[in-house]
Structure formats: structure tokens, C-alpha cells
C-alpha atoms as a PDB file:
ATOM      1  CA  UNK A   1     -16.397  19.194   5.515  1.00  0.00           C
ATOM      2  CA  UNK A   2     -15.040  16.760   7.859  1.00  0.00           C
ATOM      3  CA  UNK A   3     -12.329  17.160  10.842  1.00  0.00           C
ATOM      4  CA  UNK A   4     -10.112  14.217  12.274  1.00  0.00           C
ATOM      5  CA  UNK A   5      -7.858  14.207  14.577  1.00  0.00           C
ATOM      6  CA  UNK A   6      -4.525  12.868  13.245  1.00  0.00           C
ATOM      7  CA  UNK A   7      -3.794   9.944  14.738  1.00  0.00           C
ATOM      8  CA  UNK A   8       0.476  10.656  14.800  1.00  0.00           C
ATOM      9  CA  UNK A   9       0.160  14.099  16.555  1.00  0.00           C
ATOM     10  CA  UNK A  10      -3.543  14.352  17.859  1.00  0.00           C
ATOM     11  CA  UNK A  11      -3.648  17.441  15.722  1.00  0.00           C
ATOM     12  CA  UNK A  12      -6.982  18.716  14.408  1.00  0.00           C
ATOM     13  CA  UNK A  13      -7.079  18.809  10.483  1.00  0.00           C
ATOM     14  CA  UNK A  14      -9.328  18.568   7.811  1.00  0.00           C
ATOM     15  CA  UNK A  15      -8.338  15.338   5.532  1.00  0.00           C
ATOM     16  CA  UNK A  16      -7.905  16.880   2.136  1.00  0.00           C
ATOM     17  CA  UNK A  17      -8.167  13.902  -0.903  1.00  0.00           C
ATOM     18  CA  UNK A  18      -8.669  10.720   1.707  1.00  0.00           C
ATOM     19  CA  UNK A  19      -5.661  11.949   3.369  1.00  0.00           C
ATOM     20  CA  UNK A  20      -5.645  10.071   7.063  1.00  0.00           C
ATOM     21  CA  UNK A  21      -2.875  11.723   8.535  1.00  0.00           C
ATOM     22  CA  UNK A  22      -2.293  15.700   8.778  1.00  0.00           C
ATOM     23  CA  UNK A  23      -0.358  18.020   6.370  1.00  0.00           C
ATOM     24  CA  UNK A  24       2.778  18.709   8.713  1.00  0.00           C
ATOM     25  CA  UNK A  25       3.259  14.653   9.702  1.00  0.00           C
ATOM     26  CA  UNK A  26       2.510  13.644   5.930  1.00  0.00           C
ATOM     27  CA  UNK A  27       5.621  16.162   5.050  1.00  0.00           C
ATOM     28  CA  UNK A  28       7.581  14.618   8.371  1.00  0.00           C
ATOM     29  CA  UNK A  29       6.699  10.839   6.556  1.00  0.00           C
ATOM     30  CA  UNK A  30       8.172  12.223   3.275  1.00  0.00           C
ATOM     31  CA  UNK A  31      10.967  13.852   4.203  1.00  0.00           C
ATOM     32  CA  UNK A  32      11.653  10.273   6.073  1.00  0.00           C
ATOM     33  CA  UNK A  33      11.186   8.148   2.729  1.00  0.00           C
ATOM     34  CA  UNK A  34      13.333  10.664   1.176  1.00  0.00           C
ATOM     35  CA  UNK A  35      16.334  10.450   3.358  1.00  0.00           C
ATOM     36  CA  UNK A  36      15.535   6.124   2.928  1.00  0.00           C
ATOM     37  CA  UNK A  37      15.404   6.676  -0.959  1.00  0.00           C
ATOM     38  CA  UNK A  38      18.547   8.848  -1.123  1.00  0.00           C
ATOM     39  CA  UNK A  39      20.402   6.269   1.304  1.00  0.00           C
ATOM     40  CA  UNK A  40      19.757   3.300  -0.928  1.00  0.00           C
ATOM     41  CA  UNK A  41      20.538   5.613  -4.203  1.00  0.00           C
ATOM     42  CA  UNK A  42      23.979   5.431  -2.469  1.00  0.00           C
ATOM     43  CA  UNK A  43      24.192   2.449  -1.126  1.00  0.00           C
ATOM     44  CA  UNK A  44      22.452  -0.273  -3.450  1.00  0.00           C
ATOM     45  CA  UNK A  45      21.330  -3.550  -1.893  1.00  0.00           C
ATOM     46  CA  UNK A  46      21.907  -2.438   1.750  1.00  0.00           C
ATOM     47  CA  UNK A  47      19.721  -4.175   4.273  1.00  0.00           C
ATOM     48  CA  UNK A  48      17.291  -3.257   6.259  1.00  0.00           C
ATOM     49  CA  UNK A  49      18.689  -2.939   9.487  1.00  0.00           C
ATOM     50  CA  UNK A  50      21.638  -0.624   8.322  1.00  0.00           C
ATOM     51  CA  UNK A  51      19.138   1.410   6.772  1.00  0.00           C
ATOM     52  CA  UNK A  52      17.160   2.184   9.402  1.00  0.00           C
ATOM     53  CA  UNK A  53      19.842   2.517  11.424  1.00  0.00           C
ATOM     54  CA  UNK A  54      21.998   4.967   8.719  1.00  0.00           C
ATOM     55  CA  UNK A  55      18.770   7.113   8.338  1.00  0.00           C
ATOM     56  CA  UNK A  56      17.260   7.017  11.436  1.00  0.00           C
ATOM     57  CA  UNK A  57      13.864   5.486   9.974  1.00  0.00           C
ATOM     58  CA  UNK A  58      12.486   2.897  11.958  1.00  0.00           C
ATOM     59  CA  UNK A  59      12.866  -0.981   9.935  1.00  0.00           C
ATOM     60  CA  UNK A  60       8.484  -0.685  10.206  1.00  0.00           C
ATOM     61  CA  UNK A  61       8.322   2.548   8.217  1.00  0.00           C
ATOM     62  CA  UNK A  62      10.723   0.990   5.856  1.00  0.00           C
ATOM     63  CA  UNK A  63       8.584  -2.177   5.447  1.00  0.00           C
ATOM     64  CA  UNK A  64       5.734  -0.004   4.686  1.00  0.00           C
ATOM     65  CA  UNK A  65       7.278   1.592   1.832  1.00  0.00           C
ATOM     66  CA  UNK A  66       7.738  -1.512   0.769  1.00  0.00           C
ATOM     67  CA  UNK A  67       4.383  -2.738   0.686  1.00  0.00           C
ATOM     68  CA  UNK A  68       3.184   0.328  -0.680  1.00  0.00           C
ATOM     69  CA  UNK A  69       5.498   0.058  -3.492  1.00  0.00           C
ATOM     70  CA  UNK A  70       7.868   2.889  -2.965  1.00  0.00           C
ATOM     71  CA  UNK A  71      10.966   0.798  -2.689  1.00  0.00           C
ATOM     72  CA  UNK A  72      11.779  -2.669  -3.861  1.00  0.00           C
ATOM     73  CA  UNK A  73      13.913  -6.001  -2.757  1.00  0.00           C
ATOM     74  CA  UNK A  74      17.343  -6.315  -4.479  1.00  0.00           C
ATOM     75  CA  UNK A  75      17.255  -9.328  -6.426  1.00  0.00           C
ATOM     76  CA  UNK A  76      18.364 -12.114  -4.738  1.00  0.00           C
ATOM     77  CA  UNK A  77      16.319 -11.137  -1.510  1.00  0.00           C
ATOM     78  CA  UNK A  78      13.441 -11.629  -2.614  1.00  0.00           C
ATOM     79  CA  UNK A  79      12.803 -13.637   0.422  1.00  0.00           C
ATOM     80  CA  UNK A  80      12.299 -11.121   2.250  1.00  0.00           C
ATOM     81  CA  UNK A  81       9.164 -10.053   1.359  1.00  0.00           C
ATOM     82  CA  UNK A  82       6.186 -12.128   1.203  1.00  0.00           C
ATOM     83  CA  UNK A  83       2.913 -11.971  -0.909  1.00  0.00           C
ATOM     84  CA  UNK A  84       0.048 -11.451   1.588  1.00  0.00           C
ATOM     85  CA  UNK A  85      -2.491 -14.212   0.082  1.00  0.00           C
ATOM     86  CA  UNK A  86      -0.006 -16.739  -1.010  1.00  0.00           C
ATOM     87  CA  UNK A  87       3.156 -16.405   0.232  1.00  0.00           C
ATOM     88  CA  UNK A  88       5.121 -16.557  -2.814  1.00  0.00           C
ATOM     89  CA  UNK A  89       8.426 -14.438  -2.742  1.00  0.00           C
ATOM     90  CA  UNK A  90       7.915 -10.517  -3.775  1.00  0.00           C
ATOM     91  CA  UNK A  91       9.923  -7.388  -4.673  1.00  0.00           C
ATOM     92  CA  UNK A  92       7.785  -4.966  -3.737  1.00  0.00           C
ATOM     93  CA  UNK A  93       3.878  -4.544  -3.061  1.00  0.00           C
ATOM     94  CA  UNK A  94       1.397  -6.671  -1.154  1.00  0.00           C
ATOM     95  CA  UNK A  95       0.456  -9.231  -3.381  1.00  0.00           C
ATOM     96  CA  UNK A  96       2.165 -11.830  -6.763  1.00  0.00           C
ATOM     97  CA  UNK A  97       1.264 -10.772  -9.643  1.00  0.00           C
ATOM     98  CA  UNK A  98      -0.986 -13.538  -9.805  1.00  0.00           C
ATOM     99  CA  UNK A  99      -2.809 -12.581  -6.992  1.00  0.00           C
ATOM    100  CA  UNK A 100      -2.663  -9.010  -7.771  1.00  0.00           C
ATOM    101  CA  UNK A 101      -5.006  -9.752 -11.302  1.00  0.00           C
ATOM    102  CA  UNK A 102      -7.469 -12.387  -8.860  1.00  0.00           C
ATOM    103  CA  UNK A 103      -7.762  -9.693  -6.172  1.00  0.00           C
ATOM    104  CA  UNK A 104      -8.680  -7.112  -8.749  1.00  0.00           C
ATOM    105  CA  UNK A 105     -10.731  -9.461 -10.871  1.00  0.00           C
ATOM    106  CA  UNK A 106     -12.799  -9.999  -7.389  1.00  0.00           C
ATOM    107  CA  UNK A 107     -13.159  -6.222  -7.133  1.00  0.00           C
ATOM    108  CA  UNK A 108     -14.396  -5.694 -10.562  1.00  0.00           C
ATOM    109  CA  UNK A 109     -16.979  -8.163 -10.100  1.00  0.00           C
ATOM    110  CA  UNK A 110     -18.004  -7.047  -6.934  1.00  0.00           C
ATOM    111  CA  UNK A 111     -17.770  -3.356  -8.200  1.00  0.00           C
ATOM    112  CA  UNK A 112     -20.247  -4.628 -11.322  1.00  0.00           C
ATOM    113  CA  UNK A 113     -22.624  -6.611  -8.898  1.00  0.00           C
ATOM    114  CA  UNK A 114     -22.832  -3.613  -6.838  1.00  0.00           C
ATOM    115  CA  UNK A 115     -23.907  -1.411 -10.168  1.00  0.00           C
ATOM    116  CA  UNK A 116     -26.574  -4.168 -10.816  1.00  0.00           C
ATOM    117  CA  UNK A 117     -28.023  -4.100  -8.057  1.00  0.00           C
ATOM    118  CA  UNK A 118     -28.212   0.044  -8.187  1.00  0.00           C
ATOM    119  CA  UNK A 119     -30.558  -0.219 -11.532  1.00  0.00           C
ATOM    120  CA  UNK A 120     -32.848  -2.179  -9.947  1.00  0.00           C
ATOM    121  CA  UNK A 121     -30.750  -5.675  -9.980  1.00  0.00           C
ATOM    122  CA  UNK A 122     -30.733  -8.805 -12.207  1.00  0.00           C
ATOM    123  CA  UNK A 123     -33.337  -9.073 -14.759  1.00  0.00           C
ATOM    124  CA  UNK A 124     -35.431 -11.601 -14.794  1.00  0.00           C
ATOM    125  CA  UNK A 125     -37.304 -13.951 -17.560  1.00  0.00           C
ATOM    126  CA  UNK A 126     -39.420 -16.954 -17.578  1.00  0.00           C
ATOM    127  CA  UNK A 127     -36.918 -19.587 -18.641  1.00  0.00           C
ATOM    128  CA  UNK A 128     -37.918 -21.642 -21.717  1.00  0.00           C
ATOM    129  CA  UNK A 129     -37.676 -25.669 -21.661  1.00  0.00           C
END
């Protein structure tokens, strides 16, 4: 069993399922998203800066949420929001959709070359002419 300190509070904890923050601030961070989430429930398409200032949740918490797809960019301000390889307008995540399936092609691969190499790596043969 391991023990962290979390790095919010300073808190000793134990991270439970690749937690990285302790129980009490992770139910702190959700309470916060929830008051964000309710907020925009009531007041579609209401910028960034009024909702942090409405709710009290700093504009970087909100752009996290974002990128970890918990909220999403009113259409039309999509500009907003930028995919982290290429730069193409987003809604909500990290990446396009295109570079979404490349990222996670890369990963497979990597994920398969990595089993490979586990069972002893590539076979080889003597190559024919």
C-alpha cells in the first residue's frame, strides 16, 4: 500500500484507484464542477468569465473540465478551445477527432510492440531470395 501526500492540502492519504489527490479535496473539486454544471444548466452559453465569477470557480478549473471532457463549447465558440496537436477548433477534450484515432492508433501499437517484446520479441527467419 502506498501513501502520498496530496498535493492541494499536504494531507496524508492512501490513493485509492490512481486517485492523485485525497478523498476530502476530490469531494471539494466535485462539489465545485457541480455548482459550474448547475450554473450553465441555467444559464446556457454563458462565458467563461461570468462563470467563474457567478460560481466562484476559478476560469483554470473551468478549463480543466473542459479538457477532461466534463463540459463542452457552445457552438459557435468553438474557438475557444484548441486541439493540443493540431490546433484545429474543439468542443470539448484535448485533441480533433482526427488526432484523437492517430494518438490512440500510436498507443495501440506501442501497447502491441511492448507485448512483443514480453514473449521474447520479433521472430525471426532466414529470408528466402
Amino acid at each position: 500500500m502506498s501513501i502520498k501526500n496530496c498535493p492541494k492540502c499536504k494531507k496524508i492519504f492512501s490513493p485509492v484507484g490512481g486517485s492523485l489527490i485525497c478523498r476530502e479535496c476530490m469531494k471539494l473539486e466535485e462539489e465545485e464542477f457541480e455548482k459550474v454544471r448547475n450554473y450553465l444548466r441555467d444559464n446556457r452559453g454563458a462565458d467563461i468569465n461570468k462563470v467563474a465569477e457567478e460560481t466562484e470557480v476559478s476560469t483554470k478549473k473551468i478549463l480543466k473540465y473542459l479538457r477532461e471532457g466534463r463540459l463542452e463549447v457552445s457552438e459557435g465558440m468553438a474557438e475557444f478551445l484548441k486541439c493540443e496537436k493540431c490546433g484545429i477548433s474543439i468542443r470539448s477534450g484535448q485533441y480533433c477527432r482526427a488526432c484523437s484515432k492517430k494518438v490512440s492508433k500510436n498507443l495501440s501499437s506501442l501497447l502491441i510492440s511492448k507485448e512483443e517484446n514480453k514473449s521474447g520479441g520479433a521472430k525471426m527467419h532466414i529470408r528466402r531470395n
